[in-house]
C-alpha atoms as a PDB file:
ATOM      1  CA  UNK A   1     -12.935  -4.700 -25.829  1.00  0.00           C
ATOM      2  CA  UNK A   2     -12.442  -6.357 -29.234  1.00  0.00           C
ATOM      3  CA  UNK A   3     -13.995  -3.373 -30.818  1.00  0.00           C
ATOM      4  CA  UNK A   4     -10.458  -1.501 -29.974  1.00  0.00           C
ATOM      5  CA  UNK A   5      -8.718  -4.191 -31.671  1.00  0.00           C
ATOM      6  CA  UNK A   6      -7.542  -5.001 -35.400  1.00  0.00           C
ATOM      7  CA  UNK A   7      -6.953  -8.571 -36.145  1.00  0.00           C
ATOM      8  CA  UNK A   8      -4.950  -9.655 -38.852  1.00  0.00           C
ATOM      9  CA  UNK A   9      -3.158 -13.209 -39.732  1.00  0.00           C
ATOM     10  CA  UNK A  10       0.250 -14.093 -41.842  1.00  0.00           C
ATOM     11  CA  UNK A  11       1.143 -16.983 -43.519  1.00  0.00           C
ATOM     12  CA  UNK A  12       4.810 -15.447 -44.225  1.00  0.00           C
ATOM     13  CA  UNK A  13       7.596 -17.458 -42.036  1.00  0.00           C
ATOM     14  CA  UNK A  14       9.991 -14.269 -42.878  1.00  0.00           C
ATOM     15  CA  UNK A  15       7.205 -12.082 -40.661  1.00  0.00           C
ATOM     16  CA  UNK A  16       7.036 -15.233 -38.051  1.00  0.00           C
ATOM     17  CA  UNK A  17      10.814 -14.773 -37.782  1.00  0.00           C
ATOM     18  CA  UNK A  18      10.977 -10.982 -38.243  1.00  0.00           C
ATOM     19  CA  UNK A  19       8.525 -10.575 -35.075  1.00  0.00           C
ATOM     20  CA  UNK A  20      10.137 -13.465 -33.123  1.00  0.00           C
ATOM     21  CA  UNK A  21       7.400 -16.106 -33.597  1.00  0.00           C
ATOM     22  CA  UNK A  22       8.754 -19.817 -33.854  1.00  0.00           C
ATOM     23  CA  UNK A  23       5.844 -21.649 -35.410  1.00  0.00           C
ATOM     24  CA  UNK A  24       2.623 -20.463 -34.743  1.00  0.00           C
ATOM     25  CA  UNK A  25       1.970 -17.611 -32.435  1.00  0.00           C
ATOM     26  CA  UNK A  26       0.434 -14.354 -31.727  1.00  0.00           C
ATOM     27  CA  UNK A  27       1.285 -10.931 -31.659  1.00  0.00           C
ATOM     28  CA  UNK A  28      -0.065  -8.595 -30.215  1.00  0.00           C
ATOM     29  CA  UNK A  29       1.367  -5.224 -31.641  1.00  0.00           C
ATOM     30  CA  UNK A  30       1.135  -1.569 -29.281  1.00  0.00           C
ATOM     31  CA  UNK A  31       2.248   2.413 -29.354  1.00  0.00           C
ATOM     32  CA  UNK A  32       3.209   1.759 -25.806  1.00  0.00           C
ATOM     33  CA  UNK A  33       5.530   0.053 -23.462  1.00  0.00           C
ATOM     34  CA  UNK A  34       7.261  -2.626 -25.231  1.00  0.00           C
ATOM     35  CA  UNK A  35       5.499  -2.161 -28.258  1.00  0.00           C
ATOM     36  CA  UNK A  36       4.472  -5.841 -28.754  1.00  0.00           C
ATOM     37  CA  UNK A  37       4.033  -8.917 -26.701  1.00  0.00           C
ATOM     38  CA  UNK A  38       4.338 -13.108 -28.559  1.00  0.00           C
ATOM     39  CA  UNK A  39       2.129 -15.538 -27.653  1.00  0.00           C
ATOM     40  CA  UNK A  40       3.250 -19.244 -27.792  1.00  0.00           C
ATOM     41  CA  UNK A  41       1.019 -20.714 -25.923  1.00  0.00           C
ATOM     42  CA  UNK A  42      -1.720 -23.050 -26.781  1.00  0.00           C
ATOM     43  CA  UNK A  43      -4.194 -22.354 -28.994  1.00  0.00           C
ATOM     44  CA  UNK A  44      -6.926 -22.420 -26.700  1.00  0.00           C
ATOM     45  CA  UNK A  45      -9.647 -19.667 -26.405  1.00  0.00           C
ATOM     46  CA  UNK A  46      -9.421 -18.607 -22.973  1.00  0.00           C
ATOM     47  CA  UNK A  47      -5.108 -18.591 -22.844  1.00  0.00           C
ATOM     48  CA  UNK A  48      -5.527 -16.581 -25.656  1.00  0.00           C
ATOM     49  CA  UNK A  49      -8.117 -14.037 -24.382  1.00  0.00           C
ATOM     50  CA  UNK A  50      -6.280 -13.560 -21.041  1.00  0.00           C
ATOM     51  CA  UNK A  51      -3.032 -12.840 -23.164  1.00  0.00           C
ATOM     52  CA  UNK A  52      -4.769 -10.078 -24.883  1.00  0.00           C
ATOM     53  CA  UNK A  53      -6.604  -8.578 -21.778  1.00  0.00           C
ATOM     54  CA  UNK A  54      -3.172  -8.586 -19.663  1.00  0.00           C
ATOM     55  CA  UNK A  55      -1.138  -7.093 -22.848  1.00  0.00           C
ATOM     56  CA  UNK A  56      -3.893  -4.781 -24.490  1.00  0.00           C
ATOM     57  CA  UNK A  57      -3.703  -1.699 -22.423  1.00  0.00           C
ATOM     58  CA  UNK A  58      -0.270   0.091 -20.727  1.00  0.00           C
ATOM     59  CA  UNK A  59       1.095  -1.478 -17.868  1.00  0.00           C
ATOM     60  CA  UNK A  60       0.265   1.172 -15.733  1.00  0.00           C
ATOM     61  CA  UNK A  61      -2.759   3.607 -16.949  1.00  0.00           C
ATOM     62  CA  UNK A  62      -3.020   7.209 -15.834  1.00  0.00           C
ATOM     63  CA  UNK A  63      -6.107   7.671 -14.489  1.00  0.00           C
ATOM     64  CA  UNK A  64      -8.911   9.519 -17.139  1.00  0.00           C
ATOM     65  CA  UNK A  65     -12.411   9.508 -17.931  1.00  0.00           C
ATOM     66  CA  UNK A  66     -11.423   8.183 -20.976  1.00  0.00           C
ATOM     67  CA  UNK A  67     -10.072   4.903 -20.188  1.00  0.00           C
ATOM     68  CA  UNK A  68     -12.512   4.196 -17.299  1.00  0.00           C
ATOM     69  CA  UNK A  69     -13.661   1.302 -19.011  1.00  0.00           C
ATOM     70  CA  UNK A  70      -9.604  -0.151 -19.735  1.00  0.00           C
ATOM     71  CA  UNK A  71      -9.459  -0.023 -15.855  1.00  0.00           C
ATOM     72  CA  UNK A  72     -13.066  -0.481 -14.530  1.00  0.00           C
ATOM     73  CA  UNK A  73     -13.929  -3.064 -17.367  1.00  0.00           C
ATOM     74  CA  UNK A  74     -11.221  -4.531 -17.575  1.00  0.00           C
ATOM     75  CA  UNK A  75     -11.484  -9.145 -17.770  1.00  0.00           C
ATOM     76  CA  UNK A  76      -8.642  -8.968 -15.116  1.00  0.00           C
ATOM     77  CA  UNK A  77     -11.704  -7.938 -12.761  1.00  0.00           C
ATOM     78  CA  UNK A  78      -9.080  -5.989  -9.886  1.00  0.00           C
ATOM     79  CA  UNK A  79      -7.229  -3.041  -9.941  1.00  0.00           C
ATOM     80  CA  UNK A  80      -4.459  -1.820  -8.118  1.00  0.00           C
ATOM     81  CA  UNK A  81      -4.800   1.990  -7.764  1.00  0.00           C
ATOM     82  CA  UNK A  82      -2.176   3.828  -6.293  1.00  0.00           C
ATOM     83  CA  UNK A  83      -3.514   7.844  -5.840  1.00  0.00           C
ATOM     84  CA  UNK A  84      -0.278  10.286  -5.676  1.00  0.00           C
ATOM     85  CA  UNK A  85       0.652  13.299  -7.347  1.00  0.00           C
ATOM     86  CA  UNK A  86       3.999  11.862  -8.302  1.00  0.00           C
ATOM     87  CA  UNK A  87       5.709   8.900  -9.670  1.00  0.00           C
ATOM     88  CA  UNK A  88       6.435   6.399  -7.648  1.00  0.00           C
ATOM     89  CA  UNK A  89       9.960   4.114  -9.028  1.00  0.00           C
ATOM     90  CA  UNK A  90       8.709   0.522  -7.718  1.00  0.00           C
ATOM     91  CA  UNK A  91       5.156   1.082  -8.907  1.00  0.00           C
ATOM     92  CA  UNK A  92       6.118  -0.090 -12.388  1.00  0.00           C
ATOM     93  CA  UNK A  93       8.266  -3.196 -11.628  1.00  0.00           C
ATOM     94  CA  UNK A  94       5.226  -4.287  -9.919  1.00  0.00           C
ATOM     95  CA  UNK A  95       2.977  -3.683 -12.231  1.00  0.00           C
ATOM     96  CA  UNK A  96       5.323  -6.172 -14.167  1.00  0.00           C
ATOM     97  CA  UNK A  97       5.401  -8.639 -11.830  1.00  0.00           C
ATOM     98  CA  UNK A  98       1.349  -9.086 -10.977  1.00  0.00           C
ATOM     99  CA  UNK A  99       0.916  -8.378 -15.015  1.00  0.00           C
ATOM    100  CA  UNK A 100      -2.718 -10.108 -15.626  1.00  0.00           C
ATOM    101  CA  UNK A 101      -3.720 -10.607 -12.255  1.00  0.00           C
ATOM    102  CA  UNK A 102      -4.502  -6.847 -11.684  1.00  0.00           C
ATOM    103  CA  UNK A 103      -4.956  -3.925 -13.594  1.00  0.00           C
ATOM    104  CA  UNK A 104      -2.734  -1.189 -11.963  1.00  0.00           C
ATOM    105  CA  UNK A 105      -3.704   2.613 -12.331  1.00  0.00           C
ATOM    106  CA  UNK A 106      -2.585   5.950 -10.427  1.00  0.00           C
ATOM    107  CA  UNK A 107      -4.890   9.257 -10.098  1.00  0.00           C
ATOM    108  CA  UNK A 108      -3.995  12.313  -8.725  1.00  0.00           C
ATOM    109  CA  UNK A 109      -6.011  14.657  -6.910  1.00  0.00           C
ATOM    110  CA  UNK A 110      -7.371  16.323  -9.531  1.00  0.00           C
ATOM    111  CA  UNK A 111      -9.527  13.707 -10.543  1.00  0.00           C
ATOM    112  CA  UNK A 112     -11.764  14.755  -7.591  1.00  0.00           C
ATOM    113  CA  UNK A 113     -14.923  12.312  -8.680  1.00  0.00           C
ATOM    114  CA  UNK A 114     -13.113   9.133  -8.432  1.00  0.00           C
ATOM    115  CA  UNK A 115     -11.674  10.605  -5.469  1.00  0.00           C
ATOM    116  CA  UNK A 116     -14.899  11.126  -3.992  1.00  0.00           C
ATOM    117  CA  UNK A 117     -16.419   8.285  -5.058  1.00  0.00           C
ATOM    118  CA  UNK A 118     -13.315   6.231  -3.397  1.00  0.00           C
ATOM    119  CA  UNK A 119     -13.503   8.104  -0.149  1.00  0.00           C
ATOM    120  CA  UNK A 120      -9.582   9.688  -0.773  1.00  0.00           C
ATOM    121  CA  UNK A 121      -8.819  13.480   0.474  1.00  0.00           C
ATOM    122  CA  UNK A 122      -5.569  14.717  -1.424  1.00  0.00           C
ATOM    123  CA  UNK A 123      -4.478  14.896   2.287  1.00  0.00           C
ATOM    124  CA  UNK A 124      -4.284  10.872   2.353  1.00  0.00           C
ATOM    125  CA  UNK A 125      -1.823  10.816  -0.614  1.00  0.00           C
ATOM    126  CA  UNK A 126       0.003   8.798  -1.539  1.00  0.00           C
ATOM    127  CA  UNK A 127      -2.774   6.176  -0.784  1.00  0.00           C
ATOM    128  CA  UNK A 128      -2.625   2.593  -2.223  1.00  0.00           C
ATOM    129  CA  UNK A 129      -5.766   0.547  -2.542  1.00  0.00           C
ATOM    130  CA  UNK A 130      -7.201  -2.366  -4.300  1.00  0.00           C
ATOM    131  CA  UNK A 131     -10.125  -2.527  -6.199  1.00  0.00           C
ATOM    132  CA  UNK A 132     -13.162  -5.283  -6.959  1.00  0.00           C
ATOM    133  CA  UNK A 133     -14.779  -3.905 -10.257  1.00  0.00           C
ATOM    134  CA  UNK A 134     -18.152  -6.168  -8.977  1.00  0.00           C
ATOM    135  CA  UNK A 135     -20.664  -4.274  -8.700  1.00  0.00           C
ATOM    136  CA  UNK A 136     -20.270  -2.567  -5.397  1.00  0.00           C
ATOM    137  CA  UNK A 137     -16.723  -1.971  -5.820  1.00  0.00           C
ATOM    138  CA  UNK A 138     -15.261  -3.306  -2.832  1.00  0.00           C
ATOM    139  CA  UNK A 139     -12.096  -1.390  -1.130  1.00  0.00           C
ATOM    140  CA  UNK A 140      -9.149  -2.866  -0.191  1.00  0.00           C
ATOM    141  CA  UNK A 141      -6.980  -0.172   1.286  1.00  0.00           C
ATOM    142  CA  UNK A 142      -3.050  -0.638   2.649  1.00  0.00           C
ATOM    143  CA  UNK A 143      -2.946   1.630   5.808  1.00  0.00           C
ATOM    144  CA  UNK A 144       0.595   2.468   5.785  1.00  0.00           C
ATOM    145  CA  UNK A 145       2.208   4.088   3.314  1.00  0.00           C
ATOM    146  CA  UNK A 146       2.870   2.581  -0.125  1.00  0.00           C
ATOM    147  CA  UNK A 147       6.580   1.625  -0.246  1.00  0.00           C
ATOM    148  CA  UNK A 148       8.031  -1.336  -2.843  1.00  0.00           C
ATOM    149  CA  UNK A 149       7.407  -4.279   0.210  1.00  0.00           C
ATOM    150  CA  UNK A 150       4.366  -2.805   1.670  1.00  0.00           C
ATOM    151  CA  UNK A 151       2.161  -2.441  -1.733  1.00  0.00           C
ATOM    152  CA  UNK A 152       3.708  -6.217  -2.701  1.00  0.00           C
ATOM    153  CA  UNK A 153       2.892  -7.589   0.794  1.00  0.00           C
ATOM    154  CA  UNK A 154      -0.803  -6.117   0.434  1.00  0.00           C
ATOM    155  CA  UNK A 155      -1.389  -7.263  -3.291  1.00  0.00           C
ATOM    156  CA  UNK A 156      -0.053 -11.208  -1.938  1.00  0.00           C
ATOM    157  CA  UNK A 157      -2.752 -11.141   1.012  1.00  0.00           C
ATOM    158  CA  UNK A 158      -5.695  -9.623  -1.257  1.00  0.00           C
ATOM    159  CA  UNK A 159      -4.314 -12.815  -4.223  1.00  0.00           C
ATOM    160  CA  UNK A 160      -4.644 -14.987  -1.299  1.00  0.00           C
ATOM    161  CA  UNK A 161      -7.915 -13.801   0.090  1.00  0.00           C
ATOM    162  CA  UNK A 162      -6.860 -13.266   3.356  1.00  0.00           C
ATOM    163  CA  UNK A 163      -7.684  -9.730   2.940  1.00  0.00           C
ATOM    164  CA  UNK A 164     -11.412  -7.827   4.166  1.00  0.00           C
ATOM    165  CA  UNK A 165     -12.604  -5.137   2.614  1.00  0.00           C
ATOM    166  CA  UNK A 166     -12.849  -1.858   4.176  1.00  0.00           C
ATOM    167  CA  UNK A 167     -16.209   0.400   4.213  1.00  0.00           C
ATOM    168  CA  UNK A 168     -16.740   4.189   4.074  1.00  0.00           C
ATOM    169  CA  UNK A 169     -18.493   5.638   7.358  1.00  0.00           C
ATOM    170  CA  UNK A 170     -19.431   9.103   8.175  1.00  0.00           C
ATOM    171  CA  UNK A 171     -18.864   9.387  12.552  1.00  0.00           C
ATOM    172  CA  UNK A 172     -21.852   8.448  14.362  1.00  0.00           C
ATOM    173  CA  UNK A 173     -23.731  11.315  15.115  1.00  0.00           C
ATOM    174  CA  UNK A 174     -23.511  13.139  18.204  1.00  0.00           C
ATOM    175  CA  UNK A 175     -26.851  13.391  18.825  1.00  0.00           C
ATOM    176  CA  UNK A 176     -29.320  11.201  16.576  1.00  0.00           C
ATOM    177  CA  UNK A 177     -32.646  12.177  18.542  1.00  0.00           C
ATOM    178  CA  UNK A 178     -34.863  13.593  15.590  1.00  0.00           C
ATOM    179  CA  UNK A 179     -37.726  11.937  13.723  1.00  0.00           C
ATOM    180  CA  UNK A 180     -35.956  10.980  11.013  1.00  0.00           C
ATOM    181  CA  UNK A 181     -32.802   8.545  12.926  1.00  0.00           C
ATOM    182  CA  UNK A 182     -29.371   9.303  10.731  1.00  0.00           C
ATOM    183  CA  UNK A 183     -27.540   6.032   9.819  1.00  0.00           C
ATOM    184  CA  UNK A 184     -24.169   5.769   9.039  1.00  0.00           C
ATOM    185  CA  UNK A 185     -21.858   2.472   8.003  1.00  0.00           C
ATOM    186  CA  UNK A 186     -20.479   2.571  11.567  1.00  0.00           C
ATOM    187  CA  UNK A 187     -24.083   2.220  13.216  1.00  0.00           C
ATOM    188  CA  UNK A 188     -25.954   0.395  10.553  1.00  0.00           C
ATOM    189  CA  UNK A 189     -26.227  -2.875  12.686  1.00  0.00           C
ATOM    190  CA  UNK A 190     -27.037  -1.061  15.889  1.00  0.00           C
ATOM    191  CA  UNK A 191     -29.773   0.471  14.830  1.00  0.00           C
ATOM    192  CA  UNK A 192     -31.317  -0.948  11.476  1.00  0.00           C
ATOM    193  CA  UNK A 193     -30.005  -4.655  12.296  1.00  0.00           C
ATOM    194  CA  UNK A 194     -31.880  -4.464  15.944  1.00  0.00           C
ATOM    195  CA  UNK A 195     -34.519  -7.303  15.596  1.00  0.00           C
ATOM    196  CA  UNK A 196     -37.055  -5.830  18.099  1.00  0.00           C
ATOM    197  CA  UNK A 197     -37.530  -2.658  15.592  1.00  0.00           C
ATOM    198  CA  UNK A 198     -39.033  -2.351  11.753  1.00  0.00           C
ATOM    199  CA  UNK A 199     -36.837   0.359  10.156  1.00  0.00           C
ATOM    200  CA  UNK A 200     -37.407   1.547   6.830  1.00  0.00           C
ATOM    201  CA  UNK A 201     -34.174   2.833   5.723  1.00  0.00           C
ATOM    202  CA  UNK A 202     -33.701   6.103   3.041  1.00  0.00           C
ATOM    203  CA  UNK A 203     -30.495   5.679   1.194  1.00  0.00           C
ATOM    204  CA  UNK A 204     -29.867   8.749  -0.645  1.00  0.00           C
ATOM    205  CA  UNK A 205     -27.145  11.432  -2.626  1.00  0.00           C
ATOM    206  CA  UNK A 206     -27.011  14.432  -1.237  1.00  0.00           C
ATOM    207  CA  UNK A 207     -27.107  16.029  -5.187  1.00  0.00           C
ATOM    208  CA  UNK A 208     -30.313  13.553  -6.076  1.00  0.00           C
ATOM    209  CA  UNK A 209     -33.645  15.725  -7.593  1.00  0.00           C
ATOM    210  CA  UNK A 210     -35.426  12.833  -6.466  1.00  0.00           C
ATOM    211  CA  UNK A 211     -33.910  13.016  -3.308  1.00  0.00           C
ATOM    212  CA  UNK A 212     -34.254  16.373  -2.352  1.00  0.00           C
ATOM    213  CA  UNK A 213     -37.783  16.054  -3.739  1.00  0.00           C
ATOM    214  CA  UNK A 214     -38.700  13.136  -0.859  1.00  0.00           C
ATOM    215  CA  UNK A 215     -37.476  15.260   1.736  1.00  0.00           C
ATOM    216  CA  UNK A 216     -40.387  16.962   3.049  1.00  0.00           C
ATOM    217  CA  UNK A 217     -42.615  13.834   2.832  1.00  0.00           C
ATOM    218  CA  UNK A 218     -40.107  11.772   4.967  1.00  0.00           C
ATOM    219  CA  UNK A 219     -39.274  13.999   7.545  1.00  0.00           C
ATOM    220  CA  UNK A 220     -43.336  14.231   7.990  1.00  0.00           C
ATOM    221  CA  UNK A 221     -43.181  10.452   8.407  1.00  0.00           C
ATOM    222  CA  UNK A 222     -40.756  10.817  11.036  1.00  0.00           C
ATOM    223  CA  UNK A 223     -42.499  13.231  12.624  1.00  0.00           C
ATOM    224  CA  UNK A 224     -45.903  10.543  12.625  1.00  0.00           C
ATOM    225  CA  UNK A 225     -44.198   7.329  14.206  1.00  0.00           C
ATOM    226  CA  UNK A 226     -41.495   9.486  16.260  1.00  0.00           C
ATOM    227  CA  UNK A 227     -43.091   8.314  19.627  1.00  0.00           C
ATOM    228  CA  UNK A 228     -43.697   4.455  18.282  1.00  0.00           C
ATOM    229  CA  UNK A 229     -41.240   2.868  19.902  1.00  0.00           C
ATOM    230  CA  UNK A 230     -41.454  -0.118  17.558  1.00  0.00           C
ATOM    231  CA  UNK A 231     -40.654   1.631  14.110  1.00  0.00           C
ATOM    232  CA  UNK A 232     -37.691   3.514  13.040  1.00  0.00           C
ATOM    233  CA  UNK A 233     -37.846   5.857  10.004  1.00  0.00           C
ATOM    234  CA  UNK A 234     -34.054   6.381   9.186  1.00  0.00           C
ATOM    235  CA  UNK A 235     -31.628   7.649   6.115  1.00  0.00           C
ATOM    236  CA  UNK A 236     -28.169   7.438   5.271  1.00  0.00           C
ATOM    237  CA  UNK A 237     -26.065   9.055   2.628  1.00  0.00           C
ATOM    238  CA  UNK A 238     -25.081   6.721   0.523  1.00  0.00           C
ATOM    239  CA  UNK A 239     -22.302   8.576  -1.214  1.00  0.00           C
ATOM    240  CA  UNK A 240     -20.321   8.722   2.415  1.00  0.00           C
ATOM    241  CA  UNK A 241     -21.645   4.987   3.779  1.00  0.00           C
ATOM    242  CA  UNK A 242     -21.223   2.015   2.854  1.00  0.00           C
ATOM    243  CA  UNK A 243     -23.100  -1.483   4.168  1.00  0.00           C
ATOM    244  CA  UNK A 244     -21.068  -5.242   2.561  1.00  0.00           C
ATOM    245  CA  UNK A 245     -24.910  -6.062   2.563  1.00  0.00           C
ATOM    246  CA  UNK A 246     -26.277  -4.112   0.567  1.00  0.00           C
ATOM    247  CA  UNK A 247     -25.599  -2.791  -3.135  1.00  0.00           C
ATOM    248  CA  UNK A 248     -26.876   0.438  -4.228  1.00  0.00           C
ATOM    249  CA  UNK A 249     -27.606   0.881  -7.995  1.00  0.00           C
ATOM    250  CA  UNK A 250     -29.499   4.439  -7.675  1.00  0.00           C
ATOM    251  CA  UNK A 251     -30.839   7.207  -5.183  1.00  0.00           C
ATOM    252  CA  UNK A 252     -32.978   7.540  -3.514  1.00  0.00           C
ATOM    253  CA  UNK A 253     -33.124   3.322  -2.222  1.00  0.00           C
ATOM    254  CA  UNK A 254     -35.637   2.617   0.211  1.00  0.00           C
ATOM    255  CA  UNK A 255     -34.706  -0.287   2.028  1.00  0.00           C
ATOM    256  CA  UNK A 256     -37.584  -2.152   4.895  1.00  0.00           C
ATOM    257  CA  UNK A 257     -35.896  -4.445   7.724  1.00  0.00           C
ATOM    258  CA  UNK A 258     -39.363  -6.113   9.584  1.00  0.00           C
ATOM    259  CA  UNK A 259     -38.508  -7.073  13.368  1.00  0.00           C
ATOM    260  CA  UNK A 260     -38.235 -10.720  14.062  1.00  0.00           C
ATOM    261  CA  UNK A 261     -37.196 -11.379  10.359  1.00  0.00           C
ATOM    262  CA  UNK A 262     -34.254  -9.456   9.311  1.00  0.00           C
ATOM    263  CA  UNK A 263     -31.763 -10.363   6.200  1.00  0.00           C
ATOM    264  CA  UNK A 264     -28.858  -8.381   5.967  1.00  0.00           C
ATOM    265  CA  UNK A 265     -30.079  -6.874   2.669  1.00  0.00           C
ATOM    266  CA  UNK A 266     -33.348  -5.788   3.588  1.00  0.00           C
ATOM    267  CA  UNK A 267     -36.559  -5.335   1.437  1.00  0.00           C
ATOM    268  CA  UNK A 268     -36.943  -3.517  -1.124  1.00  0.00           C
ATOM    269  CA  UNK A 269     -39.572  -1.053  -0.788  1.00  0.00           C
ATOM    270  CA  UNK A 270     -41.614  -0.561  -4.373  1.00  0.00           C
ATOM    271  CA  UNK A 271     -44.599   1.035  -2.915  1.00  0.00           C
ATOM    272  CA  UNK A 272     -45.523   4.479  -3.445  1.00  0.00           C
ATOM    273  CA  UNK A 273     -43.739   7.671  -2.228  1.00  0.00           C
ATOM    274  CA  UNK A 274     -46.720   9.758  -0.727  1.00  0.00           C
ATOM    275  CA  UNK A 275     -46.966  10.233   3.057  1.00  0.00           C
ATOM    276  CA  UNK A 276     -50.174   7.971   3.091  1.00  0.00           C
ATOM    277  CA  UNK A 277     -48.089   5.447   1.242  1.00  0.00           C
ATOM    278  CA  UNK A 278     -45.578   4.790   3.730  1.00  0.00           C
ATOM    279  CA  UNK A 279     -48.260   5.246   6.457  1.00  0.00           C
ATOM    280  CA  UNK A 280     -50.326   2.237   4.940  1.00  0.00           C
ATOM    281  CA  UNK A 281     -46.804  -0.053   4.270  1.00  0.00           C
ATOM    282  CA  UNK A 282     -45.610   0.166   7.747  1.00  0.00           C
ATOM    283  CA  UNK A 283     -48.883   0.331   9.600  1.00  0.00           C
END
């Protein structure tokens, strides 16, 4: 952000030619890495602010709550993650390479909330993966281990878009025969896309007060349309799922898909949260 930054201008040639600027230019001066970057380029708003965006933090950033916003916030818009609990020699020299077209990070498995949040056990490492910072984050991860060709290889097919992104799933239950039906990413069209049913779907955090606190009042509407054949009242853990179609800014979401007319991002529900409330919406 330009709130980190100090601007300052010279009209001195001797400081153009101290800092290796031939004319006009930009420097951008650092404690890190190289310690500066020139810019030479055209003066031109945009060149300039992608300069400072690709040069402004280190090449590669340890993972930390506090630079979440260098890497999550970052203009670049993708990062390259790479989660290992040691250095890894090519990681850098690709870093170089893809400078301003990713941001690239590493995290070990002590940061255990972005860990969680990603869907990474310290079993997995070392795990590479790509990251969308839109606003549901998409996943990109390389399946085989990260090695100098394998990470490049991955990073050229996400830059060319030929790459999908992957979705957390919990297994599909066993046995999914109570009131309340128990979605999960790998059963989401199944059962909540099926156009003969209307499903209102629960998506929740297992930690939520709110959460907890609708608990009671949705397993009792399960328990009241449990025999209709024609309505399904389900949930799904939305810290452990994930659905391309739909993007979940807080818990608990309550989601309606109506039979005969379903989008793949559902309704929202808005209605009230007592039993007679949902009785009234679905009825």
């Amino acid at each position: 952000a330009d709130d980190d930054l100090s601007y300052g201008y010279s009209l001195d040639a001797a400081v153009a030619t101290e800092h290796g600027v031939t004319g006009s230019g930009i420097v951008l001066f650092k404690k890190f890495d190289e310690g500066k970057n020139v810019y030479d380029g055209a003066f031109d708003k945009a060149a300039i602010a992608d300069f400072v965006s690709a040069n402004s933090n280190p090449l590669v950033i340890p993972f930390s709550m506090d630079v979440v916003g260098s890497i999550f916030q970052s203009k670049v818009g993708k990062v390259a993650f790479l989660f290992t609990e040691t250095e890894l020699d090519f990681y850098r020299g690709l870093a170089e390479s893809y400078k301003g077209k990713l941001v690239f990070a590493t995290a070990d498995s002590s940061e255990s909330r972005l860990n969680d949040h990603i869907g990474i056990k310290k079993g997995d490492f070392p795990k590479f993966y790509i990251l969308s910072t839109d606003q549901q984050m998409k996943k990109y991860p390389l399946e085989e281990a990260p090695t100098a060709d394998s990470v490049k290889a991955h990073i050229d097919a996400f830059l060319s878009g030929s790459l999908k992104p992957a979705y957390k799933s919990d297994p599909i239950p066993a046995k999914n025969d109570a009131p309340v039906t128990v979605i999960v990413g790998k059963n989401f069209n199944d059962i909540v896309m099926d156009e003969n049913k209307d499903v209102l779907l629960e998506i929740y955090a297992p930690w939520c007060g709110h959460c907890k606190k609708l608990i009671p009042i949705y397993d009792e509407l399960g328990e009241k349309f449990k025999d209709n054949a024609n309505v399904v009242i389900a949930k799904m853990d939305g810290t452990t799922n994930e659905v391309e179609s739909i993007s979940v800014r807080g818990f608990p979401t309550l989601k309606f898909f109506p039979a005969g007319k379903k989008t793949p991002g559902g309704e929202d529900y808005s209605g009230g949260r007592e039993l007679d409330d949902f009785v009234k919406f679905l009825e």
